[in-house]
C-alpha atoms as a PDB file:
ATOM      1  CA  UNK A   1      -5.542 -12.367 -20.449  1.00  0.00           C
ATOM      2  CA  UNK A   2      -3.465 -15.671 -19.621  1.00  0.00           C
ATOM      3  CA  UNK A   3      -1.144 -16.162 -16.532  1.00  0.00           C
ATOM      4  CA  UNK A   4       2.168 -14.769 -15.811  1.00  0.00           C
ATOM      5  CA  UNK A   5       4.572 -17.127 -17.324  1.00  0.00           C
ATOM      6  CA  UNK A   6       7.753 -18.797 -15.299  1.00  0.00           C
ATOM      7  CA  UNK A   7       9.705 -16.192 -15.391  1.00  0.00           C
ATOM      8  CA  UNK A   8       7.338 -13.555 -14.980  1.00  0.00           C
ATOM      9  CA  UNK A   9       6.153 -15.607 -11.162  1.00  0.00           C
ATOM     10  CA  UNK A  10       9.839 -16.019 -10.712  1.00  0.00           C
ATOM     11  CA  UNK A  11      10.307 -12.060 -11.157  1.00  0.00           C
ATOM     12  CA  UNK A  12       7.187 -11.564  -8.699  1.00  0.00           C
ATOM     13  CA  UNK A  13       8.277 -13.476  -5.886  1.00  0.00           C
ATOM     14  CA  UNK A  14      11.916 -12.000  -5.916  1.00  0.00           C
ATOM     15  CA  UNK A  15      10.256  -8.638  -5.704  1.00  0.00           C
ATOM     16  CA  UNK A  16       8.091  -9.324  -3.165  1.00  0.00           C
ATOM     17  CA  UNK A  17      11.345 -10.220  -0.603  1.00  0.00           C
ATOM     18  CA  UNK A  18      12.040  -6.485  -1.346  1.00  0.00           C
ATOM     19  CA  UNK A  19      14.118  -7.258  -4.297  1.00  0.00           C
ATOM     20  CA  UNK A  20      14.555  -3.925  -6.680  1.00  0.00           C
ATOM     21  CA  UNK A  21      16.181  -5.648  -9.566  1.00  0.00           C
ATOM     22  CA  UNK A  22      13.314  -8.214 -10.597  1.00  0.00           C
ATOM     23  CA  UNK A  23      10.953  -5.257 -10.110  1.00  0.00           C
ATOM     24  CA  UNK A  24      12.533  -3.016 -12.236  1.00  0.00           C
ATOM     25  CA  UNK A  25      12.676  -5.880 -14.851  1.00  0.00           C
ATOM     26  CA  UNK A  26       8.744  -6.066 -14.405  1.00  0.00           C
ATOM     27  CA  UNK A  27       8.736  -2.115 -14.737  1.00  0.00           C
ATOM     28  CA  UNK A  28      10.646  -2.542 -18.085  1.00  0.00           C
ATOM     29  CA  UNK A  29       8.110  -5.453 -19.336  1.00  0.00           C
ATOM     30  CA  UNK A  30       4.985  -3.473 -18.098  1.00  0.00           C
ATOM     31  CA  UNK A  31       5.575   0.484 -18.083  1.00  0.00           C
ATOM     32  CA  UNK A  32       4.913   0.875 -22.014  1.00  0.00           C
ATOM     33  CA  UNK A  33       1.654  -1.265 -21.626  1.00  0.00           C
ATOM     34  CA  UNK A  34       0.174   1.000 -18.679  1.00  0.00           C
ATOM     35  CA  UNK A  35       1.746   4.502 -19.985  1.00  0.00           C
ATOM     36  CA  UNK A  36       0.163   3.614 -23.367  1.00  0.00           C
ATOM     37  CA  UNK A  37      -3.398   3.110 -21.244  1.00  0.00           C
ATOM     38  CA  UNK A  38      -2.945   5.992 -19.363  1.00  0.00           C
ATOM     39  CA  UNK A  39      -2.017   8.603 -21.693  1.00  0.00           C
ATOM     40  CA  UNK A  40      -5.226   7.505 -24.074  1.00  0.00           C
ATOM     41  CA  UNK A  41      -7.788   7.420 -21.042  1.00  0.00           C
ATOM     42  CA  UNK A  42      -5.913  11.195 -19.768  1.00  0.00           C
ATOM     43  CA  UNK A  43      -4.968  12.790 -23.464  1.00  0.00           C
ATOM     44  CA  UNK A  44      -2.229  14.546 -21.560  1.00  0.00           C
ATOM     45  CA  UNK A  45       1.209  13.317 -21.301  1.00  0.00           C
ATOM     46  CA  UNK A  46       2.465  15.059 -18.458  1.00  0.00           C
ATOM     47  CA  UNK A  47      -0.309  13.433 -16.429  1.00  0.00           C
ATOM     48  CA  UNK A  48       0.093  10.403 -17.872  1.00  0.00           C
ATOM     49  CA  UNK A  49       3.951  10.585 -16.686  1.00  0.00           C
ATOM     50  CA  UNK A  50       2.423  11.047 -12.876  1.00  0.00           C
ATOM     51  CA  UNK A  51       0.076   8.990 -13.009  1.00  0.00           C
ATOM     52  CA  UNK A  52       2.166   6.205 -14.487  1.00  0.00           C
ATOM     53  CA  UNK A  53       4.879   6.330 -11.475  1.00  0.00           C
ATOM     54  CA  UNK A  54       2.417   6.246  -9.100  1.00  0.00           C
ATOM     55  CA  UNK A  55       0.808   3.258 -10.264  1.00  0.00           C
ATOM     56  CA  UNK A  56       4.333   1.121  -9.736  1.00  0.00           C
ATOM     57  CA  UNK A  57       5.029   3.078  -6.280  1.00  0.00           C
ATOM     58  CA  UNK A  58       1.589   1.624  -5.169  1.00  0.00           C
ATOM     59  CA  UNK A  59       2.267  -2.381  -7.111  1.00  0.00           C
ATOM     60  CA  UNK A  60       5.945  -2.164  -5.328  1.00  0.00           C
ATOM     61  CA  UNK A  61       3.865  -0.980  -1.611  1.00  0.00           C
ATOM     62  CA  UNK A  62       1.251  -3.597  -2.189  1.00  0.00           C
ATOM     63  CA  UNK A  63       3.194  -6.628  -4.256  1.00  0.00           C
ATOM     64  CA  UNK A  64       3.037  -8.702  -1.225  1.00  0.00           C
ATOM     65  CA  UNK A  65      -0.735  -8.669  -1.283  1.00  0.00           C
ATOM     66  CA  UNK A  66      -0.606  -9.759  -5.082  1.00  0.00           C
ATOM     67  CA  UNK A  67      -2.380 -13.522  -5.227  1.00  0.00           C
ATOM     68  CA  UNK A  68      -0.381 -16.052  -6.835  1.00  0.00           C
ATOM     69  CA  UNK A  69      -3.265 -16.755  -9.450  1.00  0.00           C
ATOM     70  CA  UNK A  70      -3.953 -13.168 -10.332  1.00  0.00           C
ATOM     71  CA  UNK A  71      -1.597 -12.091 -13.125  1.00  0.00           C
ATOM     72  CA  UNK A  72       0.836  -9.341 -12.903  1.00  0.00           C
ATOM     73  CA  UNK A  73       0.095  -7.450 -15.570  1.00  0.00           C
ATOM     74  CA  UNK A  74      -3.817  -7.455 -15.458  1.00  0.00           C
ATOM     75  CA  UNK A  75      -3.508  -6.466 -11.618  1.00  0.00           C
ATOM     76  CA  UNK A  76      -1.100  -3.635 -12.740  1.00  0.00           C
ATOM     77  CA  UNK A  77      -3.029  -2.526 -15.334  1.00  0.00           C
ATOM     78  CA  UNK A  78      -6.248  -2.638 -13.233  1.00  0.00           C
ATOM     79  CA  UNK A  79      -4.287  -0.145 -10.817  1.00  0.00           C
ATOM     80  CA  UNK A  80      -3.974   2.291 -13.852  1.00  0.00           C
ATOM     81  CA  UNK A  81      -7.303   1.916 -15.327  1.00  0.00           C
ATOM     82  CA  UNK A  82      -8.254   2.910 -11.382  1.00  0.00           C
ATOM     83  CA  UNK A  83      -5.763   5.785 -10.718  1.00  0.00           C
ATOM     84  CA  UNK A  84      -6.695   7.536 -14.250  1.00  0.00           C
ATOM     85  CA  UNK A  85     -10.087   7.868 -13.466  1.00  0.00           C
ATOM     86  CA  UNK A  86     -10.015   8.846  -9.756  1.00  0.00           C
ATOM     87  CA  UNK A  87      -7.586  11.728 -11.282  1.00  0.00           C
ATOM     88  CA  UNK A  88      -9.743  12.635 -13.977  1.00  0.00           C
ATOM     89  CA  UNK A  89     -12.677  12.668 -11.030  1.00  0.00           C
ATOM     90  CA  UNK A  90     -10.604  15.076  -8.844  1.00  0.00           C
ATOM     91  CA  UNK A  91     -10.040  17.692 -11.583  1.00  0.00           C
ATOM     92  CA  UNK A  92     -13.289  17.718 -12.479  1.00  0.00           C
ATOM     93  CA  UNK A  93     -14.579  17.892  -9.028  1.00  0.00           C
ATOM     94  CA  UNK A  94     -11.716  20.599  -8.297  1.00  0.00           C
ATOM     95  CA  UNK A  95     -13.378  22.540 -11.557  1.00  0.00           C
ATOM     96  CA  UNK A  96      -9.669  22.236 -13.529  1.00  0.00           C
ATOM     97  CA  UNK A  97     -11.356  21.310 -16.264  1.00  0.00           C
ATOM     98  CA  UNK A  98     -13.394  24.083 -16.638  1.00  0.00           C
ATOM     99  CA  UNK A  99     -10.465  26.604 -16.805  1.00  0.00           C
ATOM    100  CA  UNK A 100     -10.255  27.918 -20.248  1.00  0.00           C
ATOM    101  CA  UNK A 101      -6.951  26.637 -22.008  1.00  0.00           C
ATOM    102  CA  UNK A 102      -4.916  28.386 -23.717  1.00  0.00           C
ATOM    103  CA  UNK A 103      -3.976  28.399 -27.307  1.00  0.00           C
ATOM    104  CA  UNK A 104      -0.602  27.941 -26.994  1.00  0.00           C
ATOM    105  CA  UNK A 105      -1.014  25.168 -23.452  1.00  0.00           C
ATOM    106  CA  UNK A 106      -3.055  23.166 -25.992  1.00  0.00           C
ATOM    107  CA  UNK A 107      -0.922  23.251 -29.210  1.00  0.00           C
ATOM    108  CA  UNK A 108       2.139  22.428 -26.995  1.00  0.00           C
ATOM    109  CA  UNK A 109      -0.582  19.403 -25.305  1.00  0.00           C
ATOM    110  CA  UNK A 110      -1.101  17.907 -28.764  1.00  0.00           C
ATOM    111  CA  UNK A 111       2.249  18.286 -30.095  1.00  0.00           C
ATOM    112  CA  UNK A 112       3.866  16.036 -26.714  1.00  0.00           C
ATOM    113  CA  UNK A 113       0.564  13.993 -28.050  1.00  0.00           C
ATOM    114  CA  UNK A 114       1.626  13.882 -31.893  1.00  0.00           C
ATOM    115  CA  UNK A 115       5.125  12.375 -30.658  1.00  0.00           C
ATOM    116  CA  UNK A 116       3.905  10.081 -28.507  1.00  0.00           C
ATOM    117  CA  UNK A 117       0.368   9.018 -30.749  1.00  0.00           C
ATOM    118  CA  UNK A 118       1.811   7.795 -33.995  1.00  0.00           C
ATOM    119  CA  UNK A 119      -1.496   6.811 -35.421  1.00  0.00           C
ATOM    120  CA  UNK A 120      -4.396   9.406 -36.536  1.00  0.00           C
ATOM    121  CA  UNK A 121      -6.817   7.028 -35.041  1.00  0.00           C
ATOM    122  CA  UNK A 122      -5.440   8.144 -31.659  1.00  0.00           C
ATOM    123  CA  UNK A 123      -5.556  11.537 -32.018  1.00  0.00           C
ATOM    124  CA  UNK A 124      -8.752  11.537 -32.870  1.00  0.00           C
ATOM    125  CA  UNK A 125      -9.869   9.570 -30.092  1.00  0.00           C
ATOM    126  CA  UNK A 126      -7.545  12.021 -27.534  1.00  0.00           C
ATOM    127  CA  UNK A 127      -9.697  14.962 -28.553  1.00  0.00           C
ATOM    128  CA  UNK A 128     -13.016  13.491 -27.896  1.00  0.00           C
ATOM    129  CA  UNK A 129     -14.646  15.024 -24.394  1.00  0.00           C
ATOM    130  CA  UNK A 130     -13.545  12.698 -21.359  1.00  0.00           C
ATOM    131  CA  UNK A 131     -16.402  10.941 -21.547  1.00  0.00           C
ATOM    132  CA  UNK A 132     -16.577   9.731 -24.812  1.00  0.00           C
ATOM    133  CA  UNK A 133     -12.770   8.975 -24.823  1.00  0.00           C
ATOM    134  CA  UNK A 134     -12.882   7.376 -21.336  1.00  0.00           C
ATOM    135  CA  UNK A 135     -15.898   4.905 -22.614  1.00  0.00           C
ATOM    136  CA  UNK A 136     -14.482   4.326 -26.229  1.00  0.00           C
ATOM    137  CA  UNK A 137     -10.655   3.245 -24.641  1.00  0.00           C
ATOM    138  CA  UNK A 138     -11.801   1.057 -22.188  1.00  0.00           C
ATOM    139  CA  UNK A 139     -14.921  -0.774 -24.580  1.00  0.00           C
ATOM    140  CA  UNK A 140     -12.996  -0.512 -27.881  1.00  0.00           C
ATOM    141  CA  UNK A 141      -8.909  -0.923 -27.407  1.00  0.00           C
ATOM    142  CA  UNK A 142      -8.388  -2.378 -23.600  1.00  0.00           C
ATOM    143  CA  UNK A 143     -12.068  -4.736 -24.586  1.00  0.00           C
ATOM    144  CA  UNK A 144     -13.725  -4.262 -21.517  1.00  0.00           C
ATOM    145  CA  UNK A 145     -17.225  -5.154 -21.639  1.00  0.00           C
ATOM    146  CA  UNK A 146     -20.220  -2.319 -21.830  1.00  0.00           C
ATOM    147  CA  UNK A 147     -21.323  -3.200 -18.426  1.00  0.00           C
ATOM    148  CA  UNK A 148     -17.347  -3.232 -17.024  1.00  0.00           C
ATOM    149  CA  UNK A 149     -17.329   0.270 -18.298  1.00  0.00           C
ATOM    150  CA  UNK A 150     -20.832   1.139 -16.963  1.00  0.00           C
ATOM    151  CA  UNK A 151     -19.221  -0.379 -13.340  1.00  0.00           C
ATOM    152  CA  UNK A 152     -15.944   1.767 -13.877  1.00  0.00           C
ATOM    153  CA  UNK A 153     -17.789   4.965 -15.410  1.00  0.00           C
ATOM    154  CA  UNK A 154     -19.952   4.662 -12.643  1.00  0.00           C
ATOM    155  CA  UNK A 155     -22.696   5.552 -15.332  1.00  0.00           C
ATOM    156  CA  UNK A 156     -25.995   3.062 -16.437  1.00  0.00           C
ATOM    157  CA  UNK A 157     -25.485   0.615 -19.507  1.00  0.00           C
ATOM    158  CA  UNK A 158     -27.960   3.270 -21.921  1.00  0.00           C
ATOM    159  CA  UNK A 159     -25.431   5.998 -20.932  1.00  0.00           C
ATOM    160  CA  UNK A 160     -21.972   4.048 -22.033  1.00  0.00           C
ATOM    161  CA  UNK A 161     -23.836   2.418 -25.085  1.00  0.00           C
ATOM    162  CA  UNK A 162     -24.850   6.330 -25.891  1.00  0.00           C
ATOM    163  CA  UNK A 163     -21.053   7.650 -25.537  1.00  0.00           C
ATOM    164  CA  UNK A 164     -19.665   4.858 -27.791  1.00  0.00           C
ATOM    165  CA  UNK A 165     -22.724   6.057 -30.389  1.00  0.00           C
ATOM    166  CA  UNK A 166     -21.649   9.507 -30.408  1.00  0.00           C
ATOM    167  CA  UNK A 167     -17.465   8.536 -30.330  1.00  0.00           C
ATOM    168  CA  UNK A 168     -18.279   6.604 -32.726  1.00  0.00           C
ATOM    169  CA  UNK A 169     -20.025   9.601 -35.124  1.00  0.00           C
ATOM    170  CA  UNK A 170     -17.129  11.935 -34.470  1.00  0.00           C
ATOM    171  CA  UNK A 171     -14.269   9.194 -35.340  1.00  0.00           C
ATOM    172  CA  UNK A 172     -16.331   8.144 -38.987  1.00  0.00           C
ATOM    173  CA  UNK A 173     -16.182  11.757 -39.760  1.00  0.00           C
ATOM    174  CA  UNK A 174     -12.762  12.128 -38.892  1.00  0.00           C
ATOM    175  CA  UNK A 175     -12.256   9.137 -41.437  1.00  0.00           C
ATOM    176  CA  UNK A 176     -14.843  10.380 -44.092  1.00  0.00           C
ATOM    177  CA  UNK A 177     -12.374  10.206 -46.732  1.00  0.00           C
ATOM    178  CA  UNK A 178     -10.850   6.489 -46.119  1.00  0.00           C
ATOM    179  CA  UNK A 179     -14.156   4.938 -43.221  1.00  0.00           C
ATOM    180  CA  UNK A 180     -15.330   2.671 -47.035  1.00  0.00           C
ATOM    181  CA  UNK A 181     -12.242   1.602 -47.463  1.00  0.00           C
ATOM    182  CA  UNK A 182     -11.131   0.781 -43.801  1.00  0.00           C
ATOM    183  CA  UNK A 183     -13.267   0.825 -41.154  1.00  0.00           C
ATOM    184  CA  UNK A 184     -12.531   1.785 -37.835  1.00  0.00           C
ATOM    185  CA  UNK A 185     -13.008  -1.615 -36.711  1.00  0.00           C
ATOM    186  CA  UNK A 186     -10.008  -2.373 -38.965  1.00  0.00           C
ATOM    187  CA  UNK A 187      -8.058   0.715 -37.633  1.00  0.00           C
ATOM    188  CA  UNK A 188      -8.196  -0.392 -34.252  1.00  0.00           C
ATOM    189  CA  UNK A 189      -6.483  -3.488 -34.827  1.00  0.00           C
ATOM    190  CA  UNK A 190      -3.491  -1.425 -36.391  1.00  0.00           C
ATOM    191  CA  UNK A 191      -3.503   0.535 -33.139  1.00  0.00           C
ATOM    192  CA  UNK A 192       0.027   0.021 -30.793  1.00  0.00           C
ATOM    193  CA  UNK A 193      -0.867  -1.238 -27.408  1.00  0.00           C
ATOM    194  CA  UNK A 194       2.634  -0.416 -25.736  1.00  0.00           C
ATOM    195  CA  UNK A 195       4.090   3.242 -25.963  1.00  0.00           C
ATOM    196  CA  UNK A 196       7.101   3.652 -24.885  1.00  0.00           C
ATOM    197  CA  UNK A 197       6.489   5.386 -21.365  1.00  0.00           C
ATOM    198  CA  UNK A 198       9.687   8.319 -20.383  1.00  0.00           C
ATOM    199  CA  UNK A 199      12.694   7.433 -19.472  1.00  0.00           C
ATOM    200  CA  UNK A 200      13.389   9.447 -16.285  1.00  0.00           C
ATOM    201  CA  UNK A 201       9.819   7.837 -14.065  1.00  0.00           C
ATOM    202  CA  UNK A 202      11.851   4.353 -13.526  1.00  0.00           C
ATOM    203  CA  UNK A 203      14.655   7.020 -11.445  1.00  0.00           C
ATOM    204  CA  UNK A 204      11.455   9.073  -9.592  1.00  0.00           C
ATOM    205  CA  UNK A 205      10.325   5.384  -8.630  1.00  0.00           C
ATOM    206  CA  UNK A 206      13.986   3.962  -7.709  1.00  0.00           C
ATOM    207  CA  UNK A 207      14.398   7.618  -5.665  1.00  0.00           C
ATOM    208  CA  UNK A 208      11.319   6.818  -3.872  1.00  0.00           C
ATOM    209  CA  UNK A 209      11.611   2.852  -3.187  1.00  0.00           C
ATOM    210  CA  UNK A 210      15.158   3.433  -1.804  1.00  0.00           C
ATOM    211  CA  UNK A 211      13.440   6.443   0.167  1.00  0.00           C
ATOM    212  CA  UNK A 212      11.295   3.909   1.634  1.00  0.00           C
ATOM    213  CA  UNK A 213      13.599   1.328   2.466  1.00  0.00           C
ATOM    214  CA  UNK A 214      15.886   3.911   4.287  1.00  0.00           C
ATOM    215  CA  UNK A 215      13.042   4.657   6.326  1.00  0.00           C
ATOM    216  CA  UNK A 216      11.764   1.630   7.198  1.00  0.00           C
ATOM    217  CA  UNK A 217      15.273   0.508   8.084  1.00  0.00           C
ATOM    218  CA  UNK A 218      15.593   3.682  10.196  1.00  0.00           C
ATOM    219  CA  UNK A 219      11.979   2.943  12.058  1.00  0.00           C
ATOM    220  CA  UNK A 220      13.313  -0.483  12.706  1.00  0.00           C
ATOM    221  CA  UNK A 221      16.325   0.395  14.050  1.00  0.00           C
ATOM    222  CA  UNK A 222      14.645   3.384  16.237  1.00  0.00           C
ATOM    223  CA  UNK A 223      12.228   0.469  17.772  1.00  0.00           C
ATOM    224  CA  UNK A 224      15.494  -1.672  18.589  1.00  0.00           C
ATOM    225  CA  UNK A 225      17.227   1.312  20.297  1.00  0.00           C
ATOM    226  CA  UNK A 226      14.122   1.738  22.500  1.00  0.00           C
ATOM    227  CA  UNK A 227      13.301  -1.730  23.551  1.00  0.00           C
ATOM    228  CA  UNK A 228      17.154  -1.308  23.975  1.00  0.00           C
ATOM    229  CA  UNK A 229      16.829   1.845  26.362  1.00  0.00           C
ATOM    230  CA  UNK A 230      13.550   0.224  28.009  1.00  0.00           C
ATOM    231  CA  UNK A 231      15.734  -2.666  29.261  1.00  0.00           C
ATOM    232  CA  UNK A 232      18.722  -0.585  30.963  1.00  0.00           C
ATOM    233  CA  UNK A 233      15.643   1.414  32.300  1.00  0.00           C
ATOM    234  CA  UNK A 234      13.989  -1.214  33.989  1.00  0.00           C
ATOM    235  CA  UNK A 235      17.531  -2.731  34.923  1.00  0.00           C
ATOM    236  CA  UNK A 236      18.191   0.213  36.830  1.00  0.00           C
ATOM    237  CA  UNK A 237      15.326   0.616  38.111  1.00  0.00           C
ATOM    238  CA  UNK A 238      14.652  -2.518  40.011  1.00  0.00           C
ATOM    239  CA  UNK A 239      15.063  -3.046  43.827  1.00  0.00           C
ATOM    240  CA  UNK A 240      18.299  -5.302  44.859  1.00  0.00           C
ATOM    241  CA  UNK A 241      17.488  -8.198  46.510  1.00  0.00           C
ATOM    242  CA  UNK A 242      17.611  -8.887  50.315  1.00  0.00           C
ATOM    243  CA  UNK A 243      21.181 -10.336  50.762  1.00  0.00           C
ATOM    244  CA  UNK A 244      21.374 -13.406  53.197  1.00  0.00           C
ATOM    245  CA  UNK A 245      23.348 -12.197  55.828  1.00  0.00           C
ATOM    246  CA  UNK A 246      25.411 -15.183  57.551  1.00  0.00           C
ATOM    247  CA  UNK A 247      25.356 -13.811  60.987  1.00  0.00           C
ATOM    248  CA  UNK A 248      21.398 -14.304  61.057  1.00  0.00           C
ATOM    249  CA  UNK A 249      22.267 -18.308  60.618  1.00  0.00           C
ATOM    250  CA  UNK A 250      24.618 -18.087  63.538  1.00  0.00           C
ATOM    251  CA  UNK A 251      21.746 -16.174  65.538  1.00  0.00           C
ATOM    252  CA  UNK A 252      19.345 -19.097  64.980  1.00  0.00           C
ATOM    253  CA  UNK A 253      21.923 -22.161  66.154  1.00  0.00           C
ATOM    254  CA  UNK A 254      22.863 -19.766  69.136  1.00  0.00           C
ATOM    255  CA  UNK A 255      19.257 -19.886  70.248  1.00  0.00           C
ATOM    256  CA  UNK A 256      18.311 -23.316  68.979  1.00  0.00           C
ATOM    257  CA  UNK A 257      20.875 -24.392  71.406  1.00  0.00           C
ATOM    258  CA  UNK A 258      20.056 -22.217  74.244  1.00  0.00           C
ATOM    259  CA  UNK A 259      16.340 -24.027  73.738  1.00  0.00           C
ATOM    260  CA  UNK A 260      17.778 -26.837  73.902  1.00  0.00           C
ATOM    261  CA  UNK A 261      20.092 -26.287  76.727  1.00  0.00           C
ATOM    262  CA  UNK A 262      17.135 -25.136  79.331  1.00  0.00           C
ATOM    263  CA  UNK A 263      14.829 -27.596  78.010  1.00  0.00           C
ATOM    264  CA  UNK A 264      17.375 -29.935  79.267  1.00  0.00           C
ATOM    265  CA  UNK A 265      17.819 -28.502  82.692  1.00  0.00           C
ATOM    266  CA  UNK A 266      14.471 -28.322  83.528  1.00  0.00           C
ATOM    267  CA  UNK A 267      13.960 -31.940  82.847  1.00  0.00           C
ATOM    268  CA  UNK A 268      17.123 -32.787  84.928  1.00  0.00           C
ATOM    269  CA  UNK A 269      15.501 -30.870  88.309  1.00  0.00           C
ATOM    270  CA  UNK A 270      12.642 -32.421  87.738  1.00  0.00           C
ATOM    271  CA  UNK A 271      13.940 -35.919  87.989  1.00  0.00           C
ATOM    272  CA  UNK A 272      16.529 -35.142  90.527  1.00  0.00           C
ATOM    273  CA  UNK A 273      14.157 -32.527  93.052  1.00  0.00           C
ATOM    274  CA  UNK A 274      13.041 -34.175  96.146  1.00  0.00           C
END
């Protein structure tokens, strides 16, 4: 993938002084990109939708750490890739996948699926076990390498080559009727790469930076009114100096001159004594 153009930099480094505006303008040029990803590697829009706002919360925590040579849209996209399969790690750990689903959850699954998928080529792919959909996404449509999905799959290079065999079985038969006249290598090149993600996760994700920035201002503000309070404390706390008093200089000539004086008369009898 090539570098972020002019604009794209100029967009980055507004954002990253806390500017909303040029972020939501790299939302706009990036959210259809990442849903699209998301809802293939998930096959379930709603958690697509969650996933998909998350992923900008965390680039709009983090921008600041973005390097200038690393290109916005491949780091945000690498955040999705990420956050998809850590999700689709938890449910299975947390056994959601094994609960049976229902006829009607799953027809109302794939028809949110049929309005969002245009293609049958999709589809197809959606209702392939995690796995095989997981492996065939990222090798086949986002073109990462067999041994970047082995790294991300966390699965050997036999196992991923095996998945793509066996995706690969299910999809020709899906096709049997049209594979000799257009294979799926074909197909995939027809396949959208942006879908256009819901309109209501750029207001979750303006709710939630604004949240932030309330807070942070408040925390700041806090730490201001306590250095604040620590200062009158210690003011009144300290011990007043030791005034000069003005009669303890008069004391001191009074008996500098009294020194003085009988110094004076004992050297006198001593001259004048017989």
């Amino acid at each position: 993938m090539s570098g972020d153009n002019k604009y794209i930099k100029a967009l980055v480094e507004k954002a990253k002084k806390g500017y909303h505006v040029p972020f939501r303008e790299l939302y706009n040029l990036n959210s259809g990109r990442v849903f699209a990803i998301i809802l293939r590697l998930t096959a379930d829009p709603e958690i697509a939708k969650q996933i998909c706002k998350n992923v900008f919360i965390e680039a709009w925590a983090n921008l600041s750490g973005l390097r200038r040579d690393v290109p916005f849209t491949l780091w945000v996209i690498g955040i999705a890739v990420y956050m998809s399969l850590e999700t689709l790690r938890k449910d299975e750990s947390n056994n959601k996948k094994n609960k049976i689903e229902t006829i009607l959850e799953k027809e109302a699954r794939e028809e949110k699926l049929k309005l969002l998928l245009k293609d049958k080529l999709d589809l197809v792919v959606t209702d392939l076990i995690p796995s095989e959909r997981i492996a065939f996404v990222l090798h086949y449509i986002e073109k990462y390498s067999i041994e970047e999905t082995s790294d991300l799959l966390k699965v050997s290079v036999y196992d991923v080559n095996a998945l793509l065999n066996k995706a690969n079985l299910i999809i020709t038969e899906a096709f049997a009727d049209s594979y000799v006249k257009t294979p799926i290598a074909n197909k995939l090149k027809l396949i959208t790469l942006i879908i256009e993600a819901p309109a209501d996760i750029w207001e979750e994700i303006y709710e939630l930076i604004q949240k932030q920035k309330f807070e942070n201002s408040s925390s700041t503000v806090n730490q201001e009114a306590l250095l604040e309070k620590n200062k009158v404390g210690n003011f009144g706390n300290e011990k007043p100096k030791a005034e000069s008093k003005p009669h303890n200089k008069k004391n001191i000539i009074f008996l500098s001159l009294l020194i003085l004086t009988i110094i004076s008369i004992a050297v006198i009898w001593l001259i004048f004594m017989p």
